[in-house]
Protein backbone atom coordinates (compact mmCIF):
# COMPACT_ATOMS: atom_id res chain seq x y z
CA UNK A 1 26.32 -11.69 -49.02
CA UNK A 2 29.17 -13.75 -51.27
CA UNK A 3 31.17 -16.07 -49.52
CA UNK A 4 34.60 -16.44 -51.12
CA UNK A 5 35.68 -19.77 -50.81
CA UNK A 6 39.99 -19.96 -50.86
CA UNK A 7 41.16 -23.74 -51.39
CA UNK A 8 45.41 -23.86 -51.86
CA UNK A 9 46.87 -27.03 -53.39
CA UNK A 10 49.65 -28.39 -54.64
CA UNK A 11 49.51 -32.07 -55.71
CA UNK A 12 46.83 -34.45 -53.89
CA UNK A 13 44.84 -34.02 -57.08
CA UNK A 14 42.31 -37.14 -56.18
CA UNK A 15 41.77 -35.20 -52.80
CA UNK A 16 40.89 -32.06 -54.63
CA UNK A 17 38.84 -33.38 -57.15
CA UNK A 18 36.77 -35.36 -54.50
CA UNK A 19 36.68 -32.44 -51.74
CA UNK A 20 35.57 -29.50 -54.67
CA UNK A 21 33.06 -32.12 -55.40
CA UNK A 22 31.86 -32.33 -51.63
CA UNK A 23 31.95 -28.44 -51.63
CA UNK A 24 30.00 -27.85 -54.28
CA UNK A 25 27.26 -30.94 -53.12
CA UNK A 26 27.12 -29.18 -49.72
CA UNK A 27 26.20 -25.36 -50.29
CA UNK A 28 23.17 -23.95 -49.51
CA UNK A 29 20.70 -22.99 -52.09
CA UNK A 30 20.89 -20.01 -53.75
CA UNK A 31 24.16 -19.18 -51.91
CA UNK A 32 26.12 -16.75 -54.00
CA UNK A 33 29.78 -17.89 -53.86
CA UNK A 34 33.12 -18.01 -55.89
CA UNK A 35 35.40 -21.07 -55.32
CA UNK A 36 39.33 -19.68 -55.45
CA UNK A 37 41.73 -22.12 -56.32
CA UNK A 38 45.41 -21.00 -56.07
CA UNK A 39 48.18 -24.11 -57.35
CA UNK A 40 51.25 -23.53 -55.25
CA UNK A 41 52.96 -25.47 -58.63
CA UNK A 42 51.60 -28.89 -58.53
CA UNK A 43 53.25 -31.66 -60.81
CA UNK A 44 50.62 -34.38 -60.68
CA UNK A 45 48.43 -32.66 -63.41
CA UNK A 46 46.30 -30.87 -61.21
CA UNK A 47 47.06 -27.93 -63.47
CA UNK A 48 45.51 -30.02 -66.26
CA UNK A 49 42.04 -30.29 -64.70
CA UNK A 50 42.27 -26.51 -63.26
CA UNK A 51 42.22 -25.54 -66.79
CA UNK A 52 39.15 -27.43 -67.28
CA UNK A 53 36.95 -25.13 -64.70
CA UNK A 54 34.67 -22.56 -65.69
CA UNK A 55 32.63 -20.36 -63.22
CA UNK A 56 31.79 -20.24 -60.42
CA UNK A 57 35.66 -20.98 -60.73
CA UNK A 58 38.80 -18.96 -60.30
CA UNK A 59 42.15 -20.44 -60.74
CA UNK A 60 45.08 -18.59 -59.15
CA UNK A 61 48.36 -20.30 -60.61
CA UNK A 62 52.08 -20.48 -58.52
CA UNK A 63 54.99 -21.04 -60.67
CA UNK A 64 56.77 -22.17 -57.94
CA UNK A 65 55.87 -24.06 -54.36
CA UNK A 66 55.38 -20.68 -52.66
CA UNK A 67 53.95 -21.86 -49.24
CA UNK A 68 50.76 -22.53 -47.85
CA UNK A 69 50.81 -18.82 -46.47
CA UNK A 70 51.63 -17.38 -49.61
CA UNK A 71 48.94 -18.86 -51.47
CA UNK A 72 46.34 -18.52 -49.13
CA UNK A 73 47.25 -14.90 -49.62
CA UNK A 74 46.85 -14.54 -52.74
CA UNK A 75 43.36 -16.05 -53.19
CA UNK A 76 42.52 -13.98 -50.20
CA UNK A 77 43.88 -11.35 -52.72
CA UNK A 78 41.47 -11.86 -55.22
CA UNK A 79 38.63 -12.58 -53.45
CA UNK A 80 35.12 -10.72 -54.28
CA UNK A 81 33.17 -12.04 -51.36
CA UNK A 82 32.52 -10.05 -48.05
CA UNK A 83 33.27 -13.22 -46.44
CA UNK A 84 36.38 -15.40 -46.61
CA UNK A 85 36.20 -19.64 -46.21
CA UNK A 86 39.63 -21.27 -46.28
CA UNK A 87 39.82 -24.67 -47.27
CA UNK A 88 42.76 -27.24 -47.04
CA UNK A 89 41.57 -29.84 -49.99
CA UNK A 90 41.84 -32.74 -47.92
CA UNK A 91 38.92 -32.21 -46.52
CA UNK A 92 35.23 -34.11 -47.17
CA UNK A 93 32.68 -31.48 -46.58
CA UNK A 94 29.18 -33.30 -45.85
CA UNK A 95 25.58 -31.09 -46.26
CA UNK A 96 25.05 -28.75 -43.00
CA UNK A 97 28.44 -28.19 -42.37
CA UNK A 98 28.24 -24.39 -43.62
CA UNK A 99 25.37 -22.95 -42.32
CA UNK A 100 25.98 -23.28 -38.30
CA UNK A 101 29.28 -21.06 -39.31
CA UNK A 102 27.51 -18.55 -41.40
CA UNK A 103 24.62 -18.13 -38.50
CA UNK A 104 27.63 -17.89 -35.68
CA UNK A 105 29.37 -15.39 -37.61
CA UNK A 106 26.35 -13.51 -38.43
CA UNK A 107 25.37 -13.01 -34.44
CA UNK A 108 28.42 -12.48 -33.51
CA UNK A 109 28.77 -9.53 -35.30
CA UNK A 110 31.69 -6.75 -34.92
CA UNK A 111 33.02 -9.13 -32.54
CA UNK A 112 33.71 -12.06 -34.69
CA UNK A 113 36.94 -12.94 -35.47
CA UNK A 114 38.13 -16.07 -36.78
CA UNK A 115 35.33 -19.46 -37.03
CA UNK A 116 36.47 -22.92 -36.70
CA UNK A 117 34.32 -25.93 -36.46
CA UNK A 118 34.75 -29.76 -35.51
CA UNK A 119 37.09 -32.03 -37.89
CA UNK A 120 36.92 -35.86 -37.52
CA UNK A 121 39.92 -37.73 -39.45
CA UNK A 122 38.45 -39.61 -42.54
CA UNK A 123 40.43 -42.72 -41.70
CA UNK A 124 38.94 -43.34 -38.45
CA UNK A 125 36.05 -40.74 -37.35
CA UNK A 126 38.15 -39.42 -34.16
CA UNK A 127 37.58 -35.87 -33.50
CA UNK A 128 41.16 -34.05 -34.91
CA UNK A 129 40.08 -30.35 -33.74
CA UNK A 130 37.81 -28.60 -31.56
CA UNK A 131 39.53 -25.59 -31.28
CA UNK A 132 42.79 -25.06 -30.26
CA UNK A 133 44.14 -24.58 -26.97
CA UNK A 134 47.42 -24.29 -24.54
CA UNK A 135 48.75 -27.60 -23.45
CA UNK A 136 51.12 -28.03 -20.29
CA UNK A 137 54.50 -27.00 -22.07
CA UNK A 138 53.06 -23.82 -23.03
CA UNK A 139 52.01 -24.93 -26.16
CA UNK A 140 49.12 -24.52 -28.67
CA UNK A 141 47.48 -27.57 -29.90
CA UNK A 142 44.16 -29.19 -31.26
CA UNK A 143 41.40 -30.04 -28.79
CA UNK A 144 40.88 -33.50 -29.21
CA UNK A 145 37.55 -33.98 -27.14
CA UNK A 146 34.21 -32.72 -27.29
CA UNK A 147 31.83 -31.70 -24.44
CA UNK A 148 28.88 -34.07 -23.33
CA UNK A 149 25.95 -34.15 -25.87
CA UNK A 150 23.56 -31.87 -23.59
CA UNK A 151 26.41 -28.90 -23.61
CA UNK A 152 27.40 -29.41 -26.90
CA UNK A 153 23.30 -28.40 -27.75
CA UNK A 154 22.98 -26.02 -25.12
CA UNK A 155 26.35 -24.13 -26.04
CA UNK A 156 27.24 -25.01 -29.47
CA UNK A 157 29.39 -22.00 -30.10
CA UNK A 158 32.55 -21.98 -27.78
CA UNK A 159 35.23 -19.27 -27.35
CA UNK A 160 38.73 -20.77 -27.68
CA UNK A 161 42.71 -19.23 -28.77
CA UNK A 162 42.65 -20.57 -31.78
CA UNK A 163 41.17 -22.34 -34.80
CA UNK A 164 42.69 -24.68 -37.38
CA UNK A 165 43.54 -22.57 -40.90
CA UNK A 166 41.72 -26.31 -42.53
CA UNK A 167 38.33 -24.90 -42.25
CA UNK A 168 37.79 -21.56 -41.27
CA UNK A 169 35.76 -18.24 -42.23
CA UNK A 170 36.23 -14.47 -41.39
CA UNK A 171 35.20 -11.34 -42.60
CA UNK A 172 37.63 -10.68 -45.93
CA UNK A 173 37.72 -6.87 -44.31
CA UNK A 174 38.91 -8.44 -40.55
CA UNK A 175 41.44 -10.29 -43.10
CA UNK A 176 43.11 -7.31 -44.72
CA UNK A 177 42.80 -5.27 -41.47
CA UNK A 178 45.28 -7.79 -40.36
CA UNK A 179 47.42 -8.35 -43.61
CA UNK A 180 46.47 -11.57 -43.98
CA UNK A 181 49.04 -14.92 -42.72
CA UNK A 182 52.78 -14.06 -42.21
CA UNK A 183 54.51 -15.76 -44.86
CA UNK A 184 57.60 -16.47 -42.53
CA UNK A 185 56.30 -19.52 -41.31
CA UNK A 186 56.96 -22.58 -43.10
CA UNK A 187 53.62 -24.20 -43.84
CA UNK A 188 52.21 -24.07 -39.90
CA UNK A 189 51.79 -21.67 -37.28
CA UNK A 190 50.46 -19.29 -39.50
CA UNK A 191 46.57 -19.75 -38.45
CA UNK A 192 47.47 -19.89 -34.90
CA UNK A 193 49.28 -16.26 -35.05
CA UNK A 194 46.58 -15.00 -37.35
CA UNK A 195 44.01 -16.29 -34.35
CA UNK A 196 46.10 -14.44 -31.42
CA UNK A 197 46.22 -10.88 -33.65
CA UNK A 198 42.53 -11.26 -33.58
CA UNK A 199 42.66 -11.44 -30.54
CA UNK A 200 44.71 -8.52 -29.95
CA UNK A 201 42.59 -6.51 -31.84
CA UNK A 202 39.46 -7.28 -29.96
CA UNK A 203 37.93 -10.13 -31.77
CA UNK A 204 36.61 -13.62 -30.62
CA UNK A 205 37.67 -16.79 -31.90
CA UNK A 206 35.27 -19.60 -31.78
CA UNK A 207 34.60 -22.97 -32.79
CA UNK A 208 31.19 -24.62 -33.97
CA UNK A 209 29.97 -27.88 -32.65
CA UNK A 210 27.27 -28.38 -34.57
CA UNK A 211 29.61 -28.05 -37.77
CA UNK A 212 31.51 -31.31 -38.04
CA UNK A 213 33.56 -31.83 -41.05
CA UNK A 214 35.76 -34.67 -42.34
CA UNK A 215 39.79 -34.19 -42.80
CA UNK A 216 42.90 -36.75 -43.86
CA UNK A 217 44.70 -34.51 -42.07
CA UNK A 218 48.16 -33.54 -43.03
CA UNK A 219 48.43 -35.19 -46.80
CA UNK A 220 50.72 -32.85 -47.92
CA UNK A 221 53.77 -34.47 -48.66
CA UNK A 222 56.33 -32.86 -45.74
CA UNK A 223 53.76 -30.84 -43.84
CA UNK A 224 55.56 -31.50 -39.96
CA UNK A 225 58.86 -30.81 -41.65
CA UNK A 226 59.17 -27.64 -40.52
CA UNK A 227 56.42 -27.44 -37.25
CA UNK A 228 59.39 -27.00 -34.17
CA UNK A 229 60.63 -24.22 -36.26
CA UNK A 230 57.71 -23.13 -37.11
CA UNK A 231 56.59 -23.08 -33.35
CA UNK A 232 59.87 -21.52 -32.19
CA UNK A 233 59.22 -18.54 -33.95
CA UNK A 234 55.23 -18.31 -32.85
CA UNK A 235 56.42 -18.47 -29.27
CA UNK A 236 59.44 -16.29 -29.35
CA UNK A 237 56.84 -13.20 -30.98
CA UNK A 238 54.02 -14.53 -28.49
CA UNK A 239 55.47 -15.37 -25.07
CA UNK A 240 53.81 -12.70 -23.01
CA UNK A 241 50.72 -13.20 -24.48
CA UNK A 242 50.72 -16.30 -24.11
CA UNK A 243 50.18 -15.83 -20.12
CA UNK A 244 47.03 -14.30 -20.79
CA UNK A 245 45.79 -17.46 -22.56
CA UNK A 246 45.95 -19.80 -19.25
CA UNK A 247 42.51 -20.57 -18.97
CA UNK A 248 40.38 -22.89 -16.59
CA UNK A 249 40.82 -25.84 -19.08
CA UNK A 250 45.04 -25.53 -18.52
CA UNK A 251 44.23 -25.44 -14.83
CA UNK A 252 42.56 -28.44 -14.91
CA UNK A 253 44.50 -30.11 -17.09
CA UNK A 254 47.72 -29.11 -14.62
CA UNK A 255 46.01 -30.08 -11.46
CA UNK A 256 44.98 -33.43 -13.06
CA UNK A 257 48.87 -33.29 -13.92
CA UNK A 258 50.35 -32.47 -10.50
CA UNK A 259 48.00 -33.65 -7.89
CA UNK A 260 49.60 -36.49 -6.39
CA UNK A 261 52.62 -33.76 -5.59
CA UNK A 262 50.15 -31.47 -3.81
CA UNK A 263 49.72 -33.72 -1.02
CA UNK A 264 51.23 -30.95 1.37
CA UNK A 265 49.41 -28.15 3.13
CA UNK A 266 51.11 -26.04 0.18
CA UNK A 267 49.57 -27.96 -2.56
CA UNK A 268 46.18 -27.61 -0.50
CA UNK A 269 46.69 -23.77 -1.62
CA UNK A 270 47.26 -24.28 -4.87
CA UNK A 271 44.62 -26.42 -5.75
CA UNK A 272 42.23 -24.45 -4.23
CA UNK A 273 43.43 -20.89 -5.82
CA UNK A 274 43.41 -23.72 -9.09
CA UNK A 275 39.86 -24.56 -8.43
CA UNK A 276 38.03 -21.24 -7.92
CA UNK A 277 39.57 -20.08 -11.18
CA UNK A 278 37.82 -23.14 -12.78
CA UNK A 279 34.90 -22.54 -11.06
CA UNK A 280 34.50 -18.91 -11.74
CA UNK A 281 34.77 -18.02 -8.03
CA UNK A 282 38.33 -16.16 -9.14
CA UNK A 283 38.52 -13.52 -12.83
CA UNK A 284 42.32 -14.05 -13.06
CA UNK A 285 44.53 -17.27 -13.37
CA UNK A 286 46.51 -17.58 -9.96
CA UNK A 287 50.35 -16.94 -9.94
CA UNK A 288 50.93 -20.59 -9.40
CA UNK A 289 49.40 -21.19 -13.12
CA UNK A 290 51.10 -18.29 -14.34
CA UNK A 291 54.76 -19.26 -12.85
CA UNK A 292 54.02 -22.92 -13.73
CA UNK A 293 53.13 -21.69 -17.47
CA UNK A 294 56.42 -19.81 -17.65
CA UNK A 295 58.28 -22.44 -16.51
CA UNK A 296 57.40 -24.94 -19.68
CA UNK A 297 57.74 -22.38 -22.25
CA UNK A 298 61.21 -21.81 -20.33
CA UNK A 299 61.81 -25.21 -20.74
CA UNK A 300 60.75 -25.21 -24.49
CA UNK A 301 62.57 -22.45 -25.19
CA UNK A 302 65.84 -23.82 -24.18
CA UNK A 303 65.18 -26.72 -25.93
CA UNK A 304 64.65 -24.79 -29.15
CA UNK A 305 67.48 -22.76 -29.06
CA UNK A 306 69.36 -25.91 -28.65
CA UNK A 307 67.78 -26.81 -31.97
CA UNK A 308 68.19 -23.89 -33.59
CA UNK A 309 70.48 -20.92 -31.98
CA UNK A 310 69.60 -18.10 -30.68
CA UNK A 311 67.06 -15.77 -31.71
CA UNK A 312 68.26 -13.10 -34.69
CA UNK A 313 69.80 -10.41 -32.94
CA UNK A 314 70.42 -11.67 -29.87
């Protein structure tokens, strides 16, 4: 098995220098691997030091800042290995982070889609992603707490919506199958959709506990620039599915929300229909979650178009 390791950049070349470094520090013996580097047209002479590289090296070159989409795409493009890594190069990868992925992915099987893993900030050592999930506007965004230490061992693999594009693997055939990110978003969304057409087609996203990596997290110059736009677009593609992603975390997280309002013998309903969906005594989200849930991406959606304008077409 090759693993083909995809790392975009574009400026940040201290970061690169010092995260290539941690990559190549941190891989498991005798693993065969190529390391992809594709330059979205860096200024900062980190075309310079790309031309210093040799094997097991490739160097991808941008003439122009085509997107973080765009040039994840095209080292995908030219990838040899049966499995895919993407990279952001802000990242400091410490030994073990690799293998609890690999050995996920591996039982997982046909049914693995796209693997994430845990990402503390550099600056401070606060956990930045644990998977992604919907928060109570309807919207997708990083897990920010882990599970006690006795679940994290017993269940270190955990089935969420999504997983950050900073550190991720997939099978390179699950990638073409799926043609790869959609270069219409702006530097974001773009490993969120990719997550929910795996899931579309069947697959399971999942994040690793036991892998725990280091990020600086958004050191691109100008990476939020563009993330309500970029989020518009996601939901206004997504919405319906979207309703199927309510799971027992959103419940709790809206009853922990609402409960002081559910002092009535009608909010006694809800949070009971609310609890036996989070304690598996119900299989489907009740219509209070699901009305509630369309409400804030209503609400969001307004609020966008306000922003923005209509949808095309409309």
């Amino acid at each position: 098995m090759q693993v083909s390791f995809v790392i975009p950049l574009f400026n940040g070349l201290t970061l690169t220098q010092a995260m290539v470094a941690s990559l190549q520090a941190s891989l498991p013996a005798g693993l065969t691997h190529e390391i992809i580097l594709v330059d979205d047209g860096s200024t900062d002479g980190t075309r310079q030091w790309l031309a210093t590289l040799s094997a097991p090296f490739q160097v991808v070159l941008h003439e122009r800042n085509l997107g973080y989409a765009a040039a994840n795409n095209r080292g995908a493009g030219v990838a040899r290995g049966e499995i895919l890594a993407l990279l952001n190069n802000d990242l400091v990868l410490p030994p073990g982070w690799l293998e609890p992925m690999l050995a996920a992915h591996r039982r997982l099987g046909s049914r693995a889609g796209l693997v994430g893993n845990v990402q503390r900030t550099v600056a401070t050592g606060a956990v930045d992603h644990a998977g992604i999930a919907l928060n109570l506007k309807g919207k997708l965004e990083h897990i920010r707490t882990l599970p006690i230490p006795l679940f994290r061992f017993l269940f270190p693999v955990q089935s969420v919506a999504a997983v950050t594009g900073a550190c991720l693997l997939l099978d390179r055939a699950l990638w073409q199958e799926l043609g790869g990110f959609d270069e219409n978003f702006i530097n974001g969304s773009e490993d969120v959709e990719l997550c929910l057409r795996a899931l579309t087609a069947g697959r399971v996203n999942v994040v690793i506990l036991r892998s725990v990596v280091l990020h600086h997290v958004s050191a691109s110059l100008g990476r939020k620039v563009h993330d309500e736009e970029n989020t518009y677009r996601f939901t206004r593609h997504w919405r319906h599915e979207l309703r199927h992603l309510v799971d027992r975390a959103w419940c709790w997280r809206y009853l922990e929300a609402y409960w002081p309002s559910m002092s009535d013998p009608a909010g006694h309903v809800v949070v009971r229909r609310m609890l036996a969906y989070i304690l598996h005594l119900r299989c489907t989200p009740p219509s209070e979650a699901l009305l509630a849930l369309d409400t804030a991406i209503e609400s969001e959606m307004v609020r966008w178009q306000e922003m923005f304008g209509p949808p095309p077409g409309t």
